[in-house]
N, C-alpha and C. Protein backbone atom coordinates (compact mmCIF):
# COMPACT_ATOMS: atom_id res chain seq x y z
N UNK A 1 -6.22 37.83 17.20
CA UNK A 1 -5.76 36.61 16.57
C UNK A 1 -5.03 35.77 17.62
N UNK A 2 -5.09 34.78 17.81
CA UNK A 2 -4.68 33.47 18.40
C UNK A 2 -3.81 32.85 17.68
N UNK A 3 -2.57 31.92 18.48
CA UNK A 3 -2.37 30.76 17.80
C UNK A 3 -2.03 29.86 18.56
N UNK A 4 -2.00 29.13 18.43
CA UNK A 4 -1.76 27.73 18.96
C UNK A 4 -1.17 26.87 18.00
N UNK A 5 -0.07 25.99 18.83
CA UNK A 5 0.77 25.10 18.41
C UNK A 5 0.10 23.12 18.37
N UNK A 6 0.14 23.13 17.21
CA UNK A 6 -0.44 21.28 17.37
C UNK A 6 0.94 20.58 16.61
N UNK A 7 0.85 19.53 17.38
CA UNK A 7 1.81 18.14 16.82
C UNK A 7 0.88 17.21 16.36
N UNK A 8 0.91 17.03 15.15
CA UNK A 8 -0.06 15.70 15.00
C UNK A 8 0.92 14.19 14.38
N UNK A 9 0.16 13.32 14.68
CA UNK A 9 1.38 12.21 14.31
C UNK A 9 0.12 11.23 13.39
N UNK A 10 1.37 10.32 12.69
CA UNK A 10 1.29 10.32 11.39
C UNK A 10 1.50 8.52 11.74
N UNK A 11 0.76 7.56 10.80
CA UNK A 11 1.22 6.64 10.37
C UNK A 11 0.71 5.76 8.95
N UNK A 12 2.36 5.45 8.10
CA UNK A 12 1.79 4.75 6.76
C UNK A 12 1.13 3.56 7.49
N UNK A 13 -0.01 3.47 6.11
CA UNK A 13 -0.36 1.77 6.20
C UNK A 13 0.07 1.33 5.01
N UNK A 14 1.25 1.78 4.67
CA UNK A 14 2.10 0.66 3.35
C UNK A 14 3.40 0.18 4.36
N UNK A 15 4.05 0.89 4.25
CA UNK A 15 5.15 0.85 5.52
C UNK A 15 5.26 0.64 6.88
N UNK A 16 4.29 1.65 7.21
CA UNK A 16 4.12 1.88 8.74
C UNK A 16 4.53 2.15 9.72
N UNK A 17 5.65 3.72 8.67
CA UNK A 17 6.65 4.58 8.94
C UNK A 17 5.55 5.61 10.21
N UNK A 18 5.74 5.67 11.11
CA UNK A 18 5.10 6.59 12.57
C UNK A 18 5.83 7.88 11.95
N UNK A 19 5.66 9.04 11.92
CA UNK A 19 6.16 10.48 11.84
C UNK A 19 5.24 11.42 12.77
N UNK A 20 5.79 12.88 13.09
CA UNK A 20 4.81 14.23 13.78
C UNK A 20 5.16 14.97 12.83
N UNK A 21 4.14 15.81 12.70
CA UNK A 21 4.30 16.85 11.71
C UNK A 21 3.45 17.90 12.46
N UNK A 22 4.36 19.43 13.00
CA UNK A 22 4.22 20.39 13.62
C UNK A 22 3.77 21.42 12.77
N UNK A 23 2.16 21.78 13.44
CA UNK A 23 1.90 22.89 12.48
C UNK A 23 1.13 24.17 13.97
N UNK A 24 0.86 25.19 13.32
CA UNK A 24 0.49 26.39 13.72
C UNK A 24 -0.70 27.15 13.16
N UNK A 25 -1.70 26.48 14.41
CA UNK A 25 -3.49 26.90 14.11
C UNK A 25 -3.57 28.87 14.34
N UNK A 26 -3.71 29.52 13.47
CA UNK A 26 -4.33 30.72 13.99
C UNK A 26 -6.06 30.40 13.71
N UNK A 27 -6.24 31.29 14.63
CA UNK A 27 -7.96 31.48 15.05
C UNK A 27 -8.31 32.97 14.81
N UNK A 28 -8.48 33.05 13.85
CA UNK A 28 -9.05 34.75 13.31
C UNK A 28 -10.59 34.89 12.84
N UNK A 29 -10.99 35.69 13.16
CA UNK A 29 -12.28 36.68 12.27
C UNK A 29 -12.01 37.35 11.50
N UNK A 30 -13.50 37.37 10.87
CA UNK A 30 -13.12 37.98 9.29
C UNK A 30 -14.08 39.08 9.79
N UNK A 31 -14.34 40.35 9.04
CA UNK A 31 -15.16 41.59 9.07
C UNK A 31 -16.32 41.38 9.81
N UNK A 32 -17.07 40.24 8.98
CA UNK A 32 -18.29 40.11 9.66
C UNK A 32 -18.43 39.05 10.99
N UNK A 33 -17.93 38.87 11.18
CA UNK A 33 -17.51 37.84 12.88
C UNK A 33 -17.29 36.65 12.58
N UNK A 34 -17.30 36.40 11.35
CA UNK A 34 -17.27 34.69 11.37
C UNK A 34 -15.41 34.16 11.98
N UNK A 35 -15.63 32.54 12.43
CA UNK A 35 -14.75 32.27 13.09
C UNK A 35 -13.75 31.50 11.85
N UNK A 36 -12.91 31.26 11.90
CA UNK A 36 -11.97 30.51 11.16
C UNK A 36 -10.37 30.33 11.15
N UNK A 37 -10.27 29.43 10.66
CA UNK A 37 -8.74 28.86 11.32
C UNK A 37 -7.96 28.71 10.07
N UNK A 38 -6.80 29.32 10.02
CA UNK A 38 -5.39 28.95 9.17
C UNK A 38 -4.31 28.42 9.38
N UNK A 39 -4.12 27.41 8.73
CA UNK A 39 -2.97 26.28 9.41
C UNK A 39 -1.62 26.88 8.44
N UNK A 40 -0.54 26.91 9.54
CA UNK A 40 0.70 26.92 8.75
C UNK A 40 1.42 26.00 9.46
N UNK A 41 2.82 25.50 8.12
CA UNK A 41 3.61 24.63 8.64
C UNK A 41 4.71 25.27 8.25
N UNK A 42 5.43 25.63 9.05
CA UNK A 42 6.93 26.13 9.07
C UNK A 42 6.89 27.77 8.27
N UNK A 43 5.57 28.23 8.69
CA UNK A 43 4.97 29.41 8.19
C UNK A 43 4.43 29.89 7.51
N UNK A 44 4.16 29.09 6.40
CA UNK A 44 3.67 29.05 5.67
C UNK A 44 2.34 28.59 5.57
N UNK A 45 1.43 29.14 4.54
CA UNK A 45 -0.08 28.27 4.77
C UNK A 45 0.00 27.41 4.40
N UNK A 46 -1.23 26.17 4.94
CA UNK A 46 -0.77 24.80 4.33
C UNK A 46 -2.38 24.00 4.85
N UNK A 47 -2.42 23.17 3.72
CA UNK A 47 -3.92 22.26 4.68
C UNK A 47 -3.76 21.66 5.97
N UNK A 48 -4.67 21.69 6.41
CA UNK A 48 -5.15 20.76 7.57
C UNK A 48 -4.59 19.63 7.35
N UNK A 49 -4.26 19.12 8.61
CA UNK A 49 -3.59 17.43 8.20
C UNK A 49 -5.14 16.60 8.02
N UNK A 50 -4.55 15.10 7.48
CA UNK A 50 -5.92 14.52 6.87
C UNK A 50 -5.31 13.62 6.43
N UNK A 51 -6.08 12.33 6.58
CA UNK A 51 -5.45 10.89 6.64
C UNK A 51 -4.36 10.90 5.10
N UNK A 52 -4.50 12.01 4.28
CA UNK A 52 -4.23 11.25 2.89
C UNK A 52 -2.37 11.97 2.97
N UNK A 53 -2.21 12.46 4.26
CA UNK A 53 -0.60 12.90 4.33
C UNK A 53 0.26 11.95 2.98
N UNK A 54 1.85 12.35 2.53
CA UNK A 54 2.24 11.82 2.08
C UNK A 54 3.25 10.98 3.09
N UNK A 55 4.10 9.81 2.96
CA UNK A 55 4.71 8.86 4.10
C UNK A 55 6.34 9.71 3.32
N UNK A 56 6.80 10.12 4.35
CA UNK A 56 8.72 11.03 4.12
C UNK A 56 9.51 9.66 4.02
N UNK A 57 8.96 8.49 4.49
CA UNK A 57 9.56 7.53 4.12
C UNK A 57 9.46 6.44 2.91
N UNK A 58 8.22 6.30 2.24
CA UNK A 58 8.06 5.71 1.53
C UNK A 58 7.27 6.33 -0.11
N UNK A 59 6.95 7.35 0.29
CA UNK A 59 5.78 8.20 -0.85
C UNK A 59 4.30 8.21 -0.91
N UNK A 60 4.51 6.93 0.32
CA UNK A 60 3.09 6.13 0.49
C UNK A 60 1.40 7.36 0.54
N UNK A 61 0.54 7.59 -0.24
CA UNK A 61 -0.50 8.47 0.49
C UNK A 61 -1.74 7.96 1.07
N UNK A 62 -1.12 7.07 1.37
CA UNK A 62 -2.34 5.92 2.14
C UNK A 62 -1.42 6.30 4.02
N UNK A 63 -1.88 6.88 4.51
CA UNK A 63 -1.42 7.41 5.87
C UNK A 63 -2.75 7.64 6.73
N UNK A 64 -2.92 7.29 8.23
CA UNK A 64 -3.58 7.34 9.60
C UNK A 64 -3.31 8.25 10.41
N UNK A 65 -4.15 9.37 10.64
CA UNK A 65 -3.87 9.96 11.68
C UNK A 65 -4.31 9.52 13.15
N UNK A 66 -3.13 10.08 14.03
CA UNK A 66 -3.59 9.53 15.50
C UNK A 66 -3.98 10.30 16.47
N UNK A 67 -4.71 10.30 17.55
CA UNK A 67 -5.42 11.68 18.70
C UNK A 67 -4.32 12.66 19.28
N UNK A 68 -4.75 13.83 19.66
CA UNK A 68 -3.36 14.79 19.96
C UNK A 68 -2.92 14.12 20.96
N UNK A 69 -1.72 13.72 21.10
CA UNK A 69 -0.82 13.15 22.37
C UNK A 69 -0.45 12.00 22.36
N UNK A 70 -1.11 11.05 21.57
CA UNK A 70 -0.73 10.11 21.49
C UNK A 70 0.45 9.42 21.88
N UNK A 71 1.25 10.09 20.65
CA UNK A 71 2.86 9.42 20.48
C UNK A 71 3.51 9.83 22.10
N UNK A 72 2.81 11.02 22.93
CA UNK A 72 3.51 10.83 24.17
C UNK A 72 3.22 10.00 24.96
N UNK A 73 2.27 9.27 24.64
CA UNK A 73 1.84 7.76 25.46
C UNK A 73 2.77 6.95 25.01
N UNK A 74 2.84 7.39 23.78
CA UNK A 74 3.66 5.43 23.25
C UNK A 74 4.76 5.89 22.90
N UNK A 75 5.75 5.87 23.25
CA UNK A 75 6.90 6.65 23.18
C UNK A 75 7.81 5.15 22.24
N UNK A 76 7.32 3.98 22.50
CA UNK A 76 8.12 3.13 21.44
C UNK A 76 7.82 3.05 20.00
N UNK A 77 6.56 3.46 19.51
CA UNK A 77 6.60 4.28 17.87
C UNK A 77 7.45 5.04 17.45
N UNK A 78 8.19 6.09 18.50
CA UNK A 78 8.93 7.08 17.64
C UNK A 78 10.26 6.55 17.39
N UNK A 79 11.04 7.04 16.53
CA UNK A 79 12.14 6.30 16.54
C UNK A 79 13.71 7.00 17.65
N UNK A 80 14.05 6.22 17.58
CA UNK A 80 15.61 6.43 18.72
C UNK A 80 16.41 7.26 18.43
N UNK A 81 16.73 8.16 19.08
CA UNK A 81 17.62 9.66 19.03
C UNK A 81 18.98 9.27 17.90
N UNK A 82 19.39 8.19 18.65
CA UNK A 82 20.68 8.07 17.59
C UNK A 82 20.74 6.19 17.88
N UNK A 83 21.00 5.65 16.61
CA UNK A 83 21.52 4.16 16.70
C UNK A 83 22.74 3.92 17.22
N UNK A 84 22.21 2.89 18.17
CA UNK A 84 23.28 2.20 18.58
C UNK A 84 24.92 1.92 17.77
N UNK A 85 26.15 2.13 18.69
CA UNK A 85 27.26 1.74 17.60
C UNK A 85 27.59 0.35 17.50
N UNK A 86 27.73 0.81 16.28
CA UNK A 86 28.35 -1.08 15.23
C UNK A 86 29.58 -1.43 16.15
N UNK A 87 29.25 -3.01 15.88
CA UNK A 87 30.27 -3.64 16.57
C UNK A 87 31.45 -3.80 16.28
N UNK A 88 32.42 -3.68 16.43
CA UNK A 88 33.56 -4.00 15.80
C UNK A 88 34.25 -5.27 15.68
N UNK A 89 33.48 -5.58 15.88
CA UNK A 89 33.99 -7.71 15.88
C UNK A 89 34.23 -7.95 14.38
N UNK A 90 35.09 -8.27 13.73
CA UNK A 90 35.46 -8.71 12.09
C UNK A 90 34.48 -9.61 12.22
N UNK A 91 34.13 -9.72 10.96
CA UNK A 91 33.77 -10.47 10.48
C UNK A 91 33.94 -12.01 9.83
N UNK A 92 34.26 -13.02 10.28
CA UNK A 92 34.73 -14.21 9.42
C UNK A 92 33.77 -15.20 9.14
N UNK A 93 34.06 -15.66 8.00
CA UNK A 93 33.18 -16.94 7.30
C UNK A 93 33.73 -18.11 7.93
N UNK A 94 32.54 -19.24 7.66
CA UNK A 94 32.62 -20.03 8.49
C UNK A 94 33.35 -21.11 7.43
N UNK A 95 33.59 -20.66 6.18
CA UNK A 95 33.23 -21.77 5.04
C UNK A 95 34.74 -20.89 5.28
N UNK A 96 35.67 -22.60 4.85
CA UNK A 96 37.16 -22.06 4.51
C UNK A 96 36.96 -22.02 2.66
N UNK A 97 38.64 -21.08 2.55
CA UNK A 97 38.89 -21.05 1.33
C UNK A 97 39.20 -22.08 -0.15
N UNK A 98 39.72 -21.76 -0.39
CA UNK A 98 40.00 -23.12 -1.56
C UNK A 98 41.55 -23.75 -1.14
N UNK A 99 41.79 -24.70 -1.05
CA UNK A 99 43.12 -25.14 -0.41
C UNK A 99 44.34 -24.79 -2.08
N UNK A 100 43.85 -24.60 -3.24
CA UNK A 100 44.61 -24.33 -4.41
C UNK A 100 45.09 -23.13 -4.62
């Protein structure tokens, strides 16, 4: 038995929320030699990914899959480790109050 590790990445076409979703191909035979593959995700068995993923951001099941590696080409799809910090500048309106 084999396994191998795939990242496949993900994008809604409602949203067009980009995600990876890490799963784990085994490559086994059965008695009589035939070849076949079982996908788990987080160990469990689980389907094959396939355009109809659900979107973790929106519910969306209208989702695109993209070629293995992709997202390490385009590294500006994924999103940013941590957001930037808020500014601390108050806030003031430009419109004064009521003079009463």
């Amino acid at each position: 038995m084999e396994e191998t590790r795939r990242s496949v990445p993900f994008e809604c076409r409602s949203c067009w929320h980009v995600w990876q979703e890490d799963y784990t191909v085994r490559h086994e035979e059965d008695d009589h030699g035939n070849a076949g593959e079982v996908w788990l995700r987080g160990g469990l068995p689980a389907p094959p990914p396939s355009s109809g993923a659900v979107c973790p951001q929106c519910g969306c099941q209208q989702s695109t899959t993209f070629p293995d590696g992709y997202l390490s080409h385009h590294p500006e799809l994924t999103a940013q480790a941590e957001p930037g910090a808020p500014d601390a500048t108050p806030l003031l309106s430009p419109v004064r109050g009521p003079l009463y």
